[in-house]
N, C-alpha and C. Protein backbone atom coordinates (compact mmCIF):
# COMPACT_ATOMS: atom_id res chain seq x y z
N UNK A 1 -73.81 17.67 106.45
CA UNK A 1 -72.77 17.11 105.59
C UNK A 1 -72.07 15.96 106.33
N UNK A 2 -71.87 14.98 105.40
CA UNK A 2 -71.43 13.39 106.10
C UNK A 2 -69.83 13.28 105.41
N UNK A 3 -68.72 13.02 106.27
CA UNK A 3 -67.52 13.21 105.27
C UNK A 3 -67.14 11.38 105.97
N UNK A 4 -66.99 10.42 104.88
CA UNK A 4 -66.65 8.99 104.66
C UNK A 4 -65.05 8.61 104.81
N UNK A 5 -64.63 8.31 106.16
CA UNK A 5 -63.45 8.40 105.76
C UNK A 5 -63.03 6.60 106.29
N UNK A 6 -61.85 6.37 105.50
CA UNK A 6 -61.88 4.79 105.50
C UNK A 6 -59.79 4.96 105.31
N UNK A 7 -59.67 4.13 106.88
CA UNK A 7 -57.91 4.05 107.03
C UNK A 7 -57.84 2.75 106.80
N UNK A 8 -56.34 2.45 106.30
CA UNK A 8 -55.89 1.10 106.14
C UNK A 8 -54.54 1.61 106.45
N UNK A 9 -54.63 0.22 107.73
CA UNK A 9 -53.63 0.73 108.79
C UNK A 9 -52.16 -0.06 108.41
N UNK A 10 -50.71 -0.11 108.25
CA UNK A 10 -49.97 -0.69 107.82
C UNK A 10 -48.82 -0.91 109.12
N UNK A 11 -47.74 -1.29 108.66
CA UNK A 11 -46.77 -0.96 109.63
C UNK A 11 -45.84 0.30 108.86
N UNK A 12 -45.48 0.26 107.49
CA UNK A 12 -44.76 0.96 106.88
C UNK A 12 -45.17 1.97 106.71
N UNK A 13 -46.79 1.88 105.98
CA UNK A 13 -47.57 3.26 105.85
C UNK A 13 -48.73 3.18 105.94
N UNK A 14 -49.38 4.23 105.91
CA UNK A 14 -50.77 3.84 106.60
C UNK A 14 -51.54 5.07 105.42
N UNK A 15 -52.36 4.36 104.86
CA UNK A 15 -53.42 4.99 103.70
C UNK A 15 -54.82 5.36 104.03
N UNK A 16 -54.57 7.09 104.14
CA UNK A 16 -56.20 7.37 104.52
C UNK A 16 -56.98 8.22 103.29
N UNK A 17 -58.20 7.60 103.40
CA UNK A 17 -59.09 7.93 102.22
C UNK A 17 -60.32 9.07 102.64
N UNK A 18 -60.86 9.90 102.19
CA UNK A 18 -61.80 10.90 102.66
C UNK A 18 -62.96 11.05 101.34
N UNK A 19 -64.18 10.54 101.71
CA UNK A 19 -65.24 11.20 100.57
C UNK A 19 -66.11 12.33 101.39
N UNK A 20 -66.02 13.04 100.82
CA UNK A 20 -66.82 14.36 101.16
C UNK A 20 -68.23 14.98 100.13
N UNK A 21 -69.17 15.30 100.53
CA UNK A 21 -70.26 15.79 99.98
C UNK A 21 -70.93 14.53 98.81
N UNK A 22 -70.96 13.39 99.24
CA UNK A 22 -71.24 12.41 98.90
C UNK A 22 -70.90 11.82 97.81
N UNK A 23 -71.37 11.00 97.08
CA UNK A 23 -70.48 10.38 96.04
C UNK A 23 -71.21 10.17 94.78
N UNK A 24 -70.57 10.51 93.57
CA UNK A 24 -70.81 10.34 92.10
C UNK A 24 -70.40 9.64 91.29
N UNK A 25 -69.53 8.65 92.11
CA UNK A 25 -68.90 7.52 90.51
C UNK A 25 -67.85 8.42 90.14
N UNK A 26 -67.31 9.48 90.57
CA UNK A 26 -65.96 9.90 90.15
C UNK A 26 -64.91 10.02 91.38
N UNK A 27 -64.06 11.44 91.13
CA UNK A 27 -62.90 11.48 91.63
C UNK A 27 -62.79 12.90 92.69
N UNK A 28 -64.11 13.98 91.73
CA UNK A 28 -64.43 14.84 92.29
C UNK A 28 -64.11 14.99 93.95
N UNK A 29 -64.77 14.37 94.54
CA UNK A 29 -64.71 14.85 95.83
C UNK A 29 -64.33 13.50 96.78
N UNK A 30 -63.23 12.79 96.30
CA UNK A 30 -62.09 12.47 97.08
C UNK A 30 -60.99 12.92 97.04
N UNK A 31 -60.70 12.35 98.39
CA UNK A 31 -58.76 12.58 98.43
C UNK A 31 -58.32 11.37 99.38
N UNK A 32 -56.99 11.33 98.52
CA UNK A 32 -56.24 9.90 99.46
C UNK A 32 -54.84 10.17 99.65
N UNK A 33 -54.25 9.94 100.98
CA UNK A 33 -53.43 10.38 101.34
C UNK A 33 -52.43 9.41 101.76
N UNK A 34 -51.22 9.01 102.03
CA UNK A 34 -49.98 8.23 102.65
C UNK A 34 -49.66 8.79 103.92
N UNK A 35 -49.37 8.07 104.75
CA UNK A 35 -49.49 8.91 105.84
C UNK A 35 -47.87 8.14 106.30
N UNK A 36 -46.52 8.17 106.72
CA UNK A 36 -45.25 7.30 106.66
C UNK A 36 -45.49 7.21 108.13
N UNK A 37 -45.01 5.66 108.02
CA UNK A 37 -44.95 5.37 109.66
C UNK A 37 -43.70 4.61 109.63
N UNK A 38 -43.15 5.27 110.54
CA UNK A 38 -41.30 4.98 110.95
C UNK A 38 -41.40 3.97 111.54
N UNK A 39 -40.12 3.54 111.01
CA UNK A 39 -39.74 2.08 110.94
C UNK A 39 -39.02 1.77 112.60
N UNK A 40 -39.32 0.54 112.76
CA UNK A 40 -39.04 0.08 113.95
C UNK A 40 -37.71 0.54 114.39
N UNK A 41 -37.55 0.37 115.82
CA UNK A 41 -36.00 1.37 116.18
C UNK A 41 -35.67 -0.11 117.25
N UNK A 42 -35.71 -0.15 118.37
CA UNK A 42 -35.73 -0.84 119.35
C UNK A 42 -36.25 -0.67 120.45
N UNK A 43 -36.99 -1.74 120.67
CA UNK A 43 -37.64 -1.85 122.46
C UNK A 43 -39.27 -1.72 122.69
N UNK A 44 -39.74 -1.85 123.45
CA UNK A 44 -41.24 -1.38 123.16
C UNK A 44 -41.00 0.32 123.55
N UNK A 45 -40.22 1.04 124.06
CA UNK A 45 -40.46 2.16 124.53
C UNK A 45 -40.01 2.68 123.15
N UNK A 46 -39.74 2.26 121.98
CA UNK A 46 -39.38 3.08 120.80
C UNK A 46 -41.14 2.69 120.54
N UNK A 47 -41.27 1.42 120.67
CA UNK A 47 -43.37 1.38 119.61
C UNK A 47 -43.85 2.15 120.33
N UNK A 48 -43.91 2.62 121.65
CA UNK A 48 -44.45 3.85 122.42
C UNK A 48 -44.19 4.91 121.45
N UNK A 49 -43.04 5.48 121.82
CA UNK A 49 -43.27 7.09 120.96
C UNK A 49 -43.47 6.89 119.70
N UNK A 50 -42.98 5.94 118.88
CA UNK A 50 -43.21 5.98 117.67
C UNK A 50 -45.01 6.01 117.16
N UNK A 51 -46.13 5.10 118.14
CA UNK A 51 -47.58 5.60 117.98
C UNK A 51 -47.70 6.48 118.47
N UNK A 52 -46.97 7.38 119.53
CA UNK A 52 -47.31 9.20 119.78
C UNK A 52 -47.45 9.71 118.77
N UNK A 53 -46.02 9.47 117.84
CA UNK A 53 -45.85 10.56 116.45
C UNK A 53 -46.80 10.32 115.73
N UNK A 54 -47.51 8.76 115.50
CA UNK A 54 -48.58 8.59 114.70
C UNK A 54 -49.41 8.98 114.77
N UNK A 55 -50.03 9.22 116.48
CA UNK A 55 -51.09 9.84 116.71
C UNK A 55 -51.45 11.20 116.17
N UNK A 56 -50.50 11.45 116.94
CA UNK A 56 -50.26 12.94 116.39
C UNK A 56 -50.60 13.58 114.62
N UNK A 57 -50.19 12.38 114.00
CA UNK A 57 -49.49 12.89 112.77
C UNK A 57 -51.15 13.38 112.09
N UNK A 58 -51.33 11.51 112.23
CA UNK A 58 -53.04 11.13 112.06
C UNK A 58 -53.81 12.03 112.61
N UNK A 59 -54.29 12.55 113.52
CA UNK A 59 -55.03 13.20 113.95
C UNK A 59 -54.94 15.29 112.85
N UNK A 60 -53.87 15.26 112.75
CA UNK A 60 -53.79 16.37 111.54
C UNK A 60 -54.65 15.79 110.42
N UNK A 61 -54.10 15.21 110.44
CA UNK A 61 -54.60 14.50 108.81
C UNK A 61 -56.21 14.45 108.47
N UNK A 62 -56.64 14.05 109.42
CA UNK A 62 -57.87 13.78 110.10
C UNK A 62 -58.53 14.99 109.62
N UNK A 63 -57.94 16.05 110.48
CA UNK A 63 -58.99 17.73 110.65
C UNK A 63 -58.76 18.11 109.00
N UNK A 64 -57.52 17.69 108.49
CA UNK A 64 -57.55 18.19 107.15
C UNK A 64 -58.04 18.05 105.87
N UNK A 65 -58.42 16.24 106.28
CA UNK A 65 -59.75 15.83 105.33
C UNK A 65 -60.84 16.40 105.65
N UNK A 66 -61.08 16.41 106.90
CA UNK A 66 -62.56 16.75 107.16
C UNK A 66 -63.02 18.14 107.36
N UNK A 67 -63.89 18.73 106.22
CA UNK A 67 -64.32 20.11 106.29
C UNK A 67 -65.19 20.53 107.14
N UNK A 68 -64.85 21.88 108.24
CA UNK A 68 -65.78 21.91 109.21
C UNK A 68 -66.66 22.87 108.95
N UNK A 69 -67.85 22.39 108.45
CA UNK A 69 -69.35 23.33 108.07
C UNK A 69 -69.34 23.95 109.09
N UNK A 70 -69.69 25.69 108.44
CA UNK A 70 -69.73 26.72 109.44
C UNK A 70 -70.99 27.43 108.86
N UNK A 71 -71.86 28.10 109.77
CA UNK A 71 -71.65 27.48 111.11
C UNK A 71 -71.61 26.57 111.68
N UNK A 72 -70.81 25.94 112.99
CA UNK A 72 -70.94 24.68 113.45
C UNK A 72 -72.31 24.46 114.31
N UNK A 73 -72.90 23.23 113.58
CA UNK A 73 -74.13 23.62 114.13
C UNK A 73 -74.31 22.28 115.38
N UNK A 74 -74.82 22.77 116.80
CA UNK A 74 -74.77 21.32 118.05
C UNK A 74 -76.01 21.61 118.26
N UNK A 75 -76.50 20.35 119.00
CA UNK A 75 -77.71 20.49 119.47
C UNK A 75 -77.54 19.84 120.72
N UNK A 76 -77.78 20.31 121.62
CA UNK A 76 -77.43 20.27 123.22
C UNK A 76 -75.91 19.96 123.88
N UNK A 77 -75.14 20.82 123.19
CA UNK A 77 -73.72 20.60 123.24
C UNK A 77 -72.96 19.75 122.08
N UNK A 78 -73.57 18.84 121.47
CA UNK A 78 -72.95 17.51 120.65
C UNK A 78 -73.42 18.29 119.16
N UNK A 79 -71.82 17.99 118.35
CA UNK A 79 -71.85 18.17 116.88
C UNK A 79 -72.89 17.57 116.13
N UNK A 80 -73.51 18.11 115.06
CA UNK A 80 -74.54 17.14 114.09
C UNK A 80 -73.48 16.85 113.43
N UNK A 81 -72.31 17.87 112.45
CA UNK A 81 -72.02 17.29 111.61
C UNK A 81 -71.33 16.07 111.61
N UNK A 82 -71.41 15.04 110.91
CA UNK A 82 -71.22 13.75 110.96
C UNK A 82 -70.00 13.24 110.12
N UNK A 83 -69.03 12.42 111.20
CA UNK A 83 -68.13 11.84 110.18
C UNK A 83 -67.79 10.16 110.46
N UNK A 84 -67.80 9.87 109.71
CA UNK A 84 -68.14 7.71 109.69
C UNK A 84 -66.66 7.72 109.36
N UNK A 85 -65.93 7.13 110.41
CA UNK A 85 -64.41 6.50 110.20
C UNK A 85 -64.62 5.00 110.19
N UNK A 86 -63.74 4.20 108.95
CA UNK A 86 -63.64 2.91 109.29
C UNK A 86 -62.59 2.31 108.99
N UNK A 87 -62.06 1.64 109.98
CA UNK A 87 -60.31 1.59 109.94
C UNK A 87 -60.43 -0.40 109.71
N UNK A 88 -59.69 -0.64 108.99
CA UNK A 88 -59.21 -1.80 108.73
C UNK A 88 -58.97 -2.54 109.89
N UNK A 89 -59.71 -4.05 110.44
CA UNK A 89 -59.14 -4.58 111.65
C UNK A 89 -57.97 -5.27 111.51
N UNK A 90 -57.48 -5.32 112.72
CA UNK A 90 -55.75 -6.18 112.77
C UNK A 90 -56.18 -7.51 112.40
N UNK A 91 -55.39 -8.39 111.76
CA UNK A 91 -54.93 -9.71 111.37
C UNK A 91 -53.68 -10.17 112.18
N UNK A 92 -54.41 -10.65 113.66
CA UNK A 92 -52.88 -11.14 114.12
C UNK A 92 -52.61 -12.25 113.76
N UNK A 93 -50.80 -13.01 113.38
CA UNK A 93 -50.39 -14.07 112.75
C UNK A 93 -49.53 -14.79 114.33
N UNK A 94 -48.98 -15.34 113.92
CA UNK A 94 -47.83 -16.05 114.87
C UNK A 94 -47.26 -14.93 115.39
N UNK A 95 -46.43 -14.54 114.89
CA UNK A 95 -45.33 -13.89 114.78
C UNK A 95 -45.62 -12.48 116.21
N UNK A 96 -45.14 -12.53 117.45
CA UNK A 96 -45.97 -11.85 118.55
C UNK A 96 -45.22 -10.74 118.63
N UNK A 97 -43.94 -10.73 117.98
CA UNK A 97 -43.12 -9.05 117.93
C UNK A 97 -44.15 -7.87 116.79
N UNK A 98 -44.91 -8.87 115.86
CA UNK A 98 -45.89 -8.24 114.86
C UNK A 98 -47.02 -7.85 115.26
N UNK A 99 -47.58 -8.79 115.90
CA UNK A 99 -48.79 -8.55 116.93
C UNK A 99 -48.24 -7.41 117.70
N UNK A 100 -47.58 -7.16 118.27
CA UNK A 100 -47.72 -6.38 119.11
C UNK A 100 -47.24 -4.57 118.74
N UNK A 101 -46.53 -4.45 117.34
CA UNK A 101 -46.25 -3.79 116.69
C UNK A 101 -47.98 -3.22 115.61
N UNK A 102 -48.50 -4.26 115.58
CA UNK A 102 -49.84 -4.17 115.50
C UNK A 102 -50.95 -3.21 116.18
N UNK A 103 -50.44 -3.79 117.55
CA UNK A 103 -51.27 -3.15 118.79
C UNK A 103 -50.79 -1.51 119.01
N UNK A 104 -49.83 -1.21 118.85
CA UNK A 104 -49.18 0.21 118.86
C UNK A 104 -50.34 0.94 117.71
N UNK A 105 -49.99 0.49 116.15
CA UNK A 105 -50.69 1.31 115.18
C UNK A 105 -52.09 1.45 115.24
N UNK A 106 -53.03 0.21 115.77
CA UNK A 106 -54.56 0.08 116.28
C UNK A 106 -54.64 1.13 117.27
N UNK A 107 -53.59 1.24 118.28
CA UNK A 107 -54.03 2.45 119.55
C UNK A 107 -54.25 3.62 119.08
N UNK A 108 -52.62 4.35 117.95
CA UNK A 108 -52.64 4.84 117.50
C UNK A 108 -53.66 6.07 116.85
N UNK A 109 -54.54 4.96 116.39
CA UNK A 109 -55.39 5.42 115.14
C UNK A 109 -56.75 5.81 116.13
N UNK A 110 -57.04 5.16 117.13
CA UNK A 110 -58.32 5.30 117.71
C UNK A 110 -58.00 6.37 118.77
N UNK A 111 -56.53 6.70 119.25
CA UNK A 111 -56.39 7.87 119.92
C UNK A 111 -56.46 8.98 119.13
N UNK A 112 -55.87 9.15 118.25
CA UNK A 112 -56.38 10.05 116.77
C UNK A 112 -57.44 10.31 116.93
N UNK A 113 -58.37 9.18 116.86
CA UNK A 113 -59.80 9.86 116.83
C UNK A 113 -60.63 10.45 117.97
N UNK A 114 -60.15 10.17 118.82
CA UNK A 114 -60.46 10.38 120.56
C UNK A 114 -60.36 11.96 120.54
N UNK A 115 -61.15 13.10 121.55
CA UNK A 115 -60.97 14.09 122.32
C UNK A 115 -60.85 14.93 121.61
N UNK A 116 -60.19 15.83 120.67
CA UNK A 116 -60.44 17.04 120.33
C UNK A 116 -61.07 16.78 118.83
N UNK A 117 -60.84 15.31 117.97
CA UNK A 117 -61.48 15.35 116.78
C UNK A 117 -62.98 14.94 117.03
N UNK A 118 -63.17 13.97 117.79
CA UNK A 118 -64.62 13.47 118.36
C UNK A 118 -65.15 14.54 118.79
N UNK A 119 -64.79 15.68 119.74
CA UNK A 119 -65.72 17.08 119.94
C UNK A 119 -66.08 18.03 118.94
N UNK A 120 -65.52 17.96 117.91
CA UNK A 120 -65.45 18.46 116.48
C UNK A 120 -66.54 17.82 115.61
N UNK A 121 -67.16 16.71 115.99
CA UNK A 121 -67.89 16.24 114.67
C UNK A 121 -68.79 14.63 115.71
N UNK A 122 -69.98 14.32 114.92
CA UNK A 122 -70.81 13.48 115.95
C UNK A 122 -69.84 12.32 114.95
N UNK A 123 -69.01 11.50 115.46
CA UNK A 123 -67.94 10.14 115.02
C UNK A 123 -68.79 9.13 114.73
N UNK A 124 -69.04 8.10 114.34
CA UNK A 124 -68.73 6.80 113.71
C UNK A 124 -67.86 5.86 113.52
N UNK A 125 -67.67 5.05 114.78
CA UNK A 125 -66.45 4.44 114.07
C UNK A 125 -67.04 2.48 113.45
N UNK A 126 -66.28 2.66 112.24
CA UNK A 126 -66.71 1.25 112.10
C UNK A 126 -65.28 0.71 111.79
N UNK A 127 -65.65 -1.02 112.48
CA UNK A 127 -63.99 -1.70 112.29
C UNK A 127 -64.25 -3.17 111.86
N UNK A 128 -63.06 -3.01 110.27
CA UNK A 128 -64.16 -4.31 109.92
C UNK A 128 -63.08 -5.08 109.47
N UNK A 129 -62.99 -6.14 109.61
CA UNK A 129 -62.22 -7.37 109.21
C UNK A 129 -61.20 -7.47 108.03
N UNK A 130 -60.46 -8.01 107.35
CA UNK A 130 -60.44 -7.60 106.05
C UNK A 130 -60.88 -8.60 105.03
N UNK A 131 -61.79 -9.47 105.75
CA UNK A 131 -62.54 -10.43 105.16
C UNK A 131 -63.56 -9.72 104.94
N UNK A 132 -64.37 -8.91 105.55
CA UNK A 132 -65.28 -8.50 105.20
C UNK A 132 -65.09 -7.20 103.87
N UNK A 133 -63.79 -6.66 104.22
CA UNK A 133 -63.90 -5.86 103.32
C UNK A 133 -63.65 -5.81 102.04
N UNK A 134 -63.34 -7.56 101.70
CA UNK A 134 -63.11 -8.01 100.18
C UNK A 134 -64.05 -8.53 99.93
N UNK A 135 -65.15 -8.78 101.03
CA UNK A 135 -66.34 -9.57 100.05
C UNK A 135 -66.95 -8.15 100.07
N UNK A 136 -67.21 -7.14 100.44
CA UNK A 136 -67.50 -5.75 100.30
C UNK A 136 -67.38 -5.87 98.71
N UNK A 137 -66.00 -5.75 98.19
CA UNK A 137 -65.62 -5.19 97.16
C UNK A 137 -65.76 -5.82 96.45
N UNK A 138 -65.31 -7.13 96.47
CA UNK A 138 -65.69 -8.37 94.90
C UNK A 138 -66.42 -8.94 95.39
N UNK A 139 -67.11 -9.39 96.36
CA UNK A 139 -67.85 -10.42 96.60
C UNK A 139 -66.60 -11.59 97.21
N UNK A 140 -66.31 -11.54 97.53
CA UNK A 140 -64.95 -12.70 97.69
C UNK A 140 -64.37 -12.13 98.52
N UNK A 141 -64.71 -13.20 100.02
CA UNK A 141 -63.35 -12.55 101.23
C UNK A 141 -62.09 -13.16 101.10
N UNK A 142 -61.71 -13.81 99.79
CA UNK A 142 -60.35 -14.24 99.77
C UNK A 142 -59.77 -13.66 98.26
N UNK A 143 -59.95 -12.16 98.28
CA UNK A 143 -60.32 -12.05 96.67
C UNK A 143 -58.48 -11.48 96.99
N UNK A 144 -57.60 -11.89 96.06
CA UNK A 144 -56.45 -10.93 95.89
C UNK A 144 -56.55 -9.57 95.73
N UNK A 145 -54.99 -9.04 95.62
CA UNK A 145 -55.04 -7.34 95.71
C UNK A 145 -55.18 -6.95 93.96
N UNK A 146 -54.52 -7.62 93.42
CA UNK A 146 -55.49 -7.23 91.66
C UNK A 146 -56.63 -7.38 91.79
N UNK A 147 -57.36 -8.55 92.23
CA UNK A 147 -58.64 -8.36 91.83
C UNK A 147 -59.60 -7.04 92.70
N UNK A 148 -59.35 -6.78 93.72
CA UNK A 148 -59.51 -5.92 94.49
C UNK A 148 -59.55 -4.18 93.92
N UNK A 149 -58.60 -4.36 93.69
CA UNK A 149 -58.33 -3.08 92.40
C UNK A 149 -59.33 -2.83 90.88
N UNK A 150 -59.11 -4.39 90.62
CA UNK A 150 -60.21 -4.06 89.42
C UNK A 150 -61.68 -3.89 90.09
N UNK A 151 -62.26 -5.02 90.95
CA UNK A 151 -63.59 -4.70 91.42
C UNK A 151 -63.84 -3.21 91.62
N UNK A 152 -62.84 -2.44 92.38
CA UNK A 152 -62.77 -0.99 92.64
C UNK A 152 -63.19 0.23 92.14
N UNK A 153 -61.75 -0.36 90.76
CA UNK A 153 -62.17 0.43 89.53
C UNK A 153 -63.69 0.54 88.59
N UNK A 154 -64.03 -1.04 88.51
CA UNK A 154 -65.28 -1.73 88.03
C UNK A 154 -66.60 -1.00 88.34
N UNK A 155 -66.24 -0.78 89.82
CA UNK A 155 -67.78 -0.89 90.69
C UNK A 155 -67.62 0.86 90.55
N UNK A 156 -66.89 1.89 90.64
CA UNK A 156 -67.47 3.20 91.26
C UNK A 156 -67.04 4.04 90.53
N UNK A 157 -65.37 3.55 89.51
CA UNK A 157 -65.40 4.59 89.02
C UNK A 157 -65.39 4.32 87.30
N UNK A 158 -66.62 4.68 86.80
CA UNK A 158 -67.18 4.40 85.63
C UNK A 158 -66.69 5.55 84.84
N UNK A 159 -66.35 6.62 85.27
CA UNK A 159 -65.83 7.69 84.89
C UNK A 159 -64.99 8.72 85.15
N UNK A 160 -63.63 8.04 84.79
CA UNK A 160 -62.06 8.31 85.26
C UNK A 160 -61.94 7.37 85.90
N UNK A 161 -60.66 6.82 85.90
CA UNK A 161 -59.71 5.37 86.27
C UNK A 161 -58.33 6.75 87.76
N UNK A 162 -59.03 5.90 88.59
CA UNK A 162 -57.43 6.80 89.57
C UNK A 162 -55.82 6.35 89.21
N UNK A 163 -55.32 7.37 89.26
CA UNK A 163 -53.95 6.36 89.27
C UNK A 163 -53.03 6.27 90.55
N UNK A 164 -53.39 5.71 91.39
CA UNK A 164 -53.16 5.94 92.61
C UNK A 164 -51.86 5.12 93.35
N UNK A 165 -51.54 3.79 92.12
CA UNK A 165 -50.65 2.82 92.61
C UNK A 165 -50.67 2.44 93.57
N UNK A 166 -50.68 2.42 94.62
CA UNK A 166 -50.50 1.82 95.84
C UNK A 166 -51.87 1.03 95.85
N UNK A 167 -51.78 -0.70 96.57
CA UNK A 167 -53.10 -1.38 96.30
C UNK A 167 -53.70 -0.38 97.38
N UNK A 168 -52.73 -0.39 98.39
CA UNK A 168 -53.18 -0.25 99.70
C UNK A 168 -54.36 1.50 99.72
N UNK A 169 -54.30 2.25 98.91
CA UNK A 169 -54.93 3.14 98.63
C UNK A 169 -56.22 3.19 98.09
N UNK A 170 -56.42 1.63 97.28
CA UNK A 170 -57.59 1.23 97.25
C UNK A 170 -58.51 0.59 98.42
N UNK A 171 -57.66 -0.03 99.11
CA UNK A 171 -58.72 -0.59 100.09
C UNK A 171 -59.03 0.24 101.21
N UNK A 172 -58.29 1.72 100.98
CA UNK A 172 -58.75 2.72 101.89
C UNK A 172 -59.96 3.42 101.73
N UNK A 173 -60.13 3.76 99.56
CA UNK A 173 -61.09 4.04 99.37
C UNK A 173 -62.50 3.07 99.56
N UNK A 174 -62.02 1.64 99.93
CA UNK A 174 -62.94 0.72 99.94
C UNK A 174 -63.45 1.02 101.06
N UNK A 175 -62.70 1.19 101.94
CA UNK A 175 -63.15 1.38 103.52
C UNK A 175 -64.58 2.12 103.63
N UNK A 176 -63.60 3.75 102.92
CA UNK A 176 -64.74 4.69 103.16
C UNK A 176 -66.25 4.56 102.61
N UNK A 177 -66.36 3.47 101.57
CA UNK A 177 -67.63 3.31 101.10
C UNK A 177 -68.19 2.33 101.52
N UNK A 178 -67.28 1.29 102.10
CA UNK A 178 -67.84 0.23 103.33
C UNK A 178 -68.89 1.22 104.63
N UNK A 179 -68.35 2.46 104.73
CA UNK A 179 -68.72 3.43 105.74
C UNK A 179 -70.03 3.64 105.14
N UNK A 180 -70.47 4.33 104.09
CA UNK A 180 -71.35 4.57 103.38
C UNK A 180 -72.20 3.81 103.65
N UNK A 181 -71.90 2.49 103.31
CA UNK A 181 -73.12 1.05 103.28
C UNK A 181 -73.23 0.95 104.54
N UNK A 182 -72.72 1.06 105.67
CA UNK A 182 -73.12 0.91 107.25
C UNK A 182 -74.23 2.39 107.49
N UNK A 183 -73.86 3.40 106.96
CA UNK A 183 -74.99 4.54 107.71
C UNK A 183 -76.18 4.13 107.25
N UNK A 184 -76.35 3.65 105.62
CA UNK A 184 -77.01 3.62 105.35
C UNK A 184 -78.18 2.50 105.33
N UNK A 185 -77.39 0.94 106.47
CA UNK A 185 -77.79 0.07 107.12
C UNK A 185 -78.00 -1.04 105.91
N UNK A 186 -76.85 -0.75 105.43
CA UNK A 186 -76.87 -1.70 103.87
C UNK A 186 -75.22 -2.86 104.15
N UNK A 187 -75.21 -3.09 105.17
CA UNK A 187 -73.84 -3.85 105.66
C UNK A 187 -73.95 -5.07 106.16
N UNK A 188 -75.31 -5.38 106.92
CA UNK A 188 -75.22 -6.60 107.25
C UNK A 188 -74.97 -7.60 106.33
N UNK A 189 -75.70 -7.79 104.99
CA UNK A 189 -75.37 -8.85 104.04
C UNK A 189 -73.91 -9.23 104.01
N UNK A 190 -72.73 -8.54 104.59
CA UNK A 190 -70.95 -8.95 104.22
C UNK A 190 -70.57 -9.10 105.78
N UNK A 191 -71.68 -9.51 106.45
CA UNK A 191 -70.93 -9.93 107.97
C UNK A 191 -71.59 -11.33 108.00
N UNK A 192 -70.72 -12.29 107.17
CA UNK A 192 -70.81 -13.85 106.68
C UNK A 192 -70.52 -14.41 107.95
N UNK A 193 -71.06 -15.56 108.41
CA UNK A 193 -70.74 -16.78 109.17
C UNK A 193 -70.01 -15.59 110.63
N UNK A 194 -69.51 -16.13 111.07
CA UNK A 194 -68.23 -15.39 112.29
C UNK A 194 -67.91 -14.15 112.32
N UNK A 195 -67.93 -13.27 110.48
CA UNK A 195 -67.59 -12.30 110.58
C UNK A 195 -68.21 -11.23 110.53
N UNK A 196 -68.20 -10.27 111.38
CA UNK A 196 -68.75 -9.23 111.33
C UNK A 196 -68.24 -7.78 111.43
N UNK A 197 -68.89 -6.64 111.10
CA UNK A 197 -68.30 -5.40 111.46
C UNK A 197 -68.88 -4.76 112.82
N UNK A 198 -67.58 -4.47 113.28
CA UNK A 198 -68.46 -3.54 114.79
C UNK A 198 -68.59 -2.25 114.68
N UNK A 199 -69.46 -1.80 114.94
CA UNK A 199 -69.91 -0.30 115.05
C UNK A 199 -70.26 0.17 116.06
N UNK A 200 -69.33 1.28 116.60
CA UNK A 200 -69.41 1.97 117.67
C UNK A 200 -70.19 3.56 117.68
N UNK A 201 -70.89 4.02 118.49
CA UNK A 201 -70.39 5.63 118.38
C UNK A 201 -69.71 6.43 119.16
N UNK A 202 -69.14 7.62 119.04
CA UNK A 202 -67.94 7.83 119.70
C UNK A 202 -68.66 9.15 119.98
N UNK A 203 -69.17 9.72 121.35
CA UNK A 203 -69.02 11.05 121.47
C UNK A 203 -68.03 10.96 122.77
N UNK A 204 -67.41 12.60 122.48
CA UNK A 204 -66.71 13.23 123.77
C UNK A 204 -65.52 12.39 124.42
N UNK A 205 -64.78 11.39 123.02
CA UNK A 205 -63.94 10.73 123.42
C UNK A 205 -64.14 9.03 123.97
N UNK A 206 -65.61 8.77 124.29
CA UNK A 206 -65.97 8.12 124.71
C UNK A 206 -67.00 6.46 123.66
N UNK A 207 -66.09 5.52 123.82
CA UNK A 207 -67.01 4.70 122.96
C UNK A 207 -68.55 4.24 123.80
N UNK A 208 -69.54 4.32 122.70
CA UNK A 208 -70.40 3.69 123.58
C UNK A 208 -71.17 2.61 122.23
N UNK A 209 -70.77 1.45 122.74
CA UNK A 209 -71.31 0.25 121.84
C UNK A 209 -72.79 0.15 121.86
């Protein structure tokens, strides 16, 4: 069992998406979640603890999307069952108090996935632009957040409309099926000119490119 999970990382909140037991064009077997990320306090030693709590928070969140098939089955110590994370890459701007408020929630999310969830399950991580992940969805890496939504709706779910409001909940579910098209080595076509997605695998805490 392969569980698709696709974060879109924010400063305010951070939207994680989970497909489990593969996918049908419905609603069945997702779930999408808000995950609140506290608002700036002062200093970098507040963006310190404040990505602890995230870590932390995330990493629940994590074990709670992801169902652990029992028996757990390893083959020479290492999990088969398989889970493909793909987290939205940072867009740094000018602005270097953002950037670096940036860099907190990116640590965040990949310490989450590090050490007791990576021994739990053989990881995937993919990290993809968010250029890539709108020509993913409409064909268009400069596609707005309506159109983004409709492509969404358009492309997967032919039967039942989510009502999920938040855009940002869509491009989480986008993520996770961006994940989909990478296992299944159907990704290169949306890594245009410069951009590309990186794919790592992660055992035992450890990236190995």
């Amino acid at each position: 069992m392969t569980t698709f999970i696709g974060i879109d990382p924010g400063m305010a909140s951070m939207c994680v998406a989970a497909i489990t037991d593969g996918w049908s064009s419905g609603l069945k077997n997702v779930s999408v979640r808000t995950l609140a990320v506290k608002k700036m306090t002062e200093g970098i030693l507040d963006d310190h603890l404040r990505s602890k709590q995230l870590e932390s928070s995330l990493r629940s969140l994590l074990f709670d999307l992801t169902p652990i098939s029992k028996p757990r089955v390893c083959i020479h110590g290492e999990p088969i069952q398989r889970v493909v994370v793909t987290v939205e890459g940072p867009s740094f701007g000018r602005d270097p108090t953002r950037s670096l408020q940036t860099g907190f929630v990116h640590s965040a999310i990949y310490r989450a996935i590090e050490g007791k969830f990576a021994k739990n399950f053989n990881t995937v991580v993919v990290v993809s632009p968010p250029t890539v992940l709108k020509k993913f969805v409409s064909g268009k890496g400069t596609a707005s957040k309506g159109t983004m939504i409709e492509c969404t709706i358009r492309r997967w779910f032919k039967a039942g409309v989510p009502s999920w409001g938040s855009d940002d909940k869509y491009d989480a579910f986008g993520l996770a099926m961006l994940g989909v098209e990478v296992l299944n080595g159907k990704a290169e076509r949306f890594n245009t000119q410069k951009v590309r997605a990186h794919v790592y695998e992660m055992f035992q805490g450890e990236f190995i490119c």
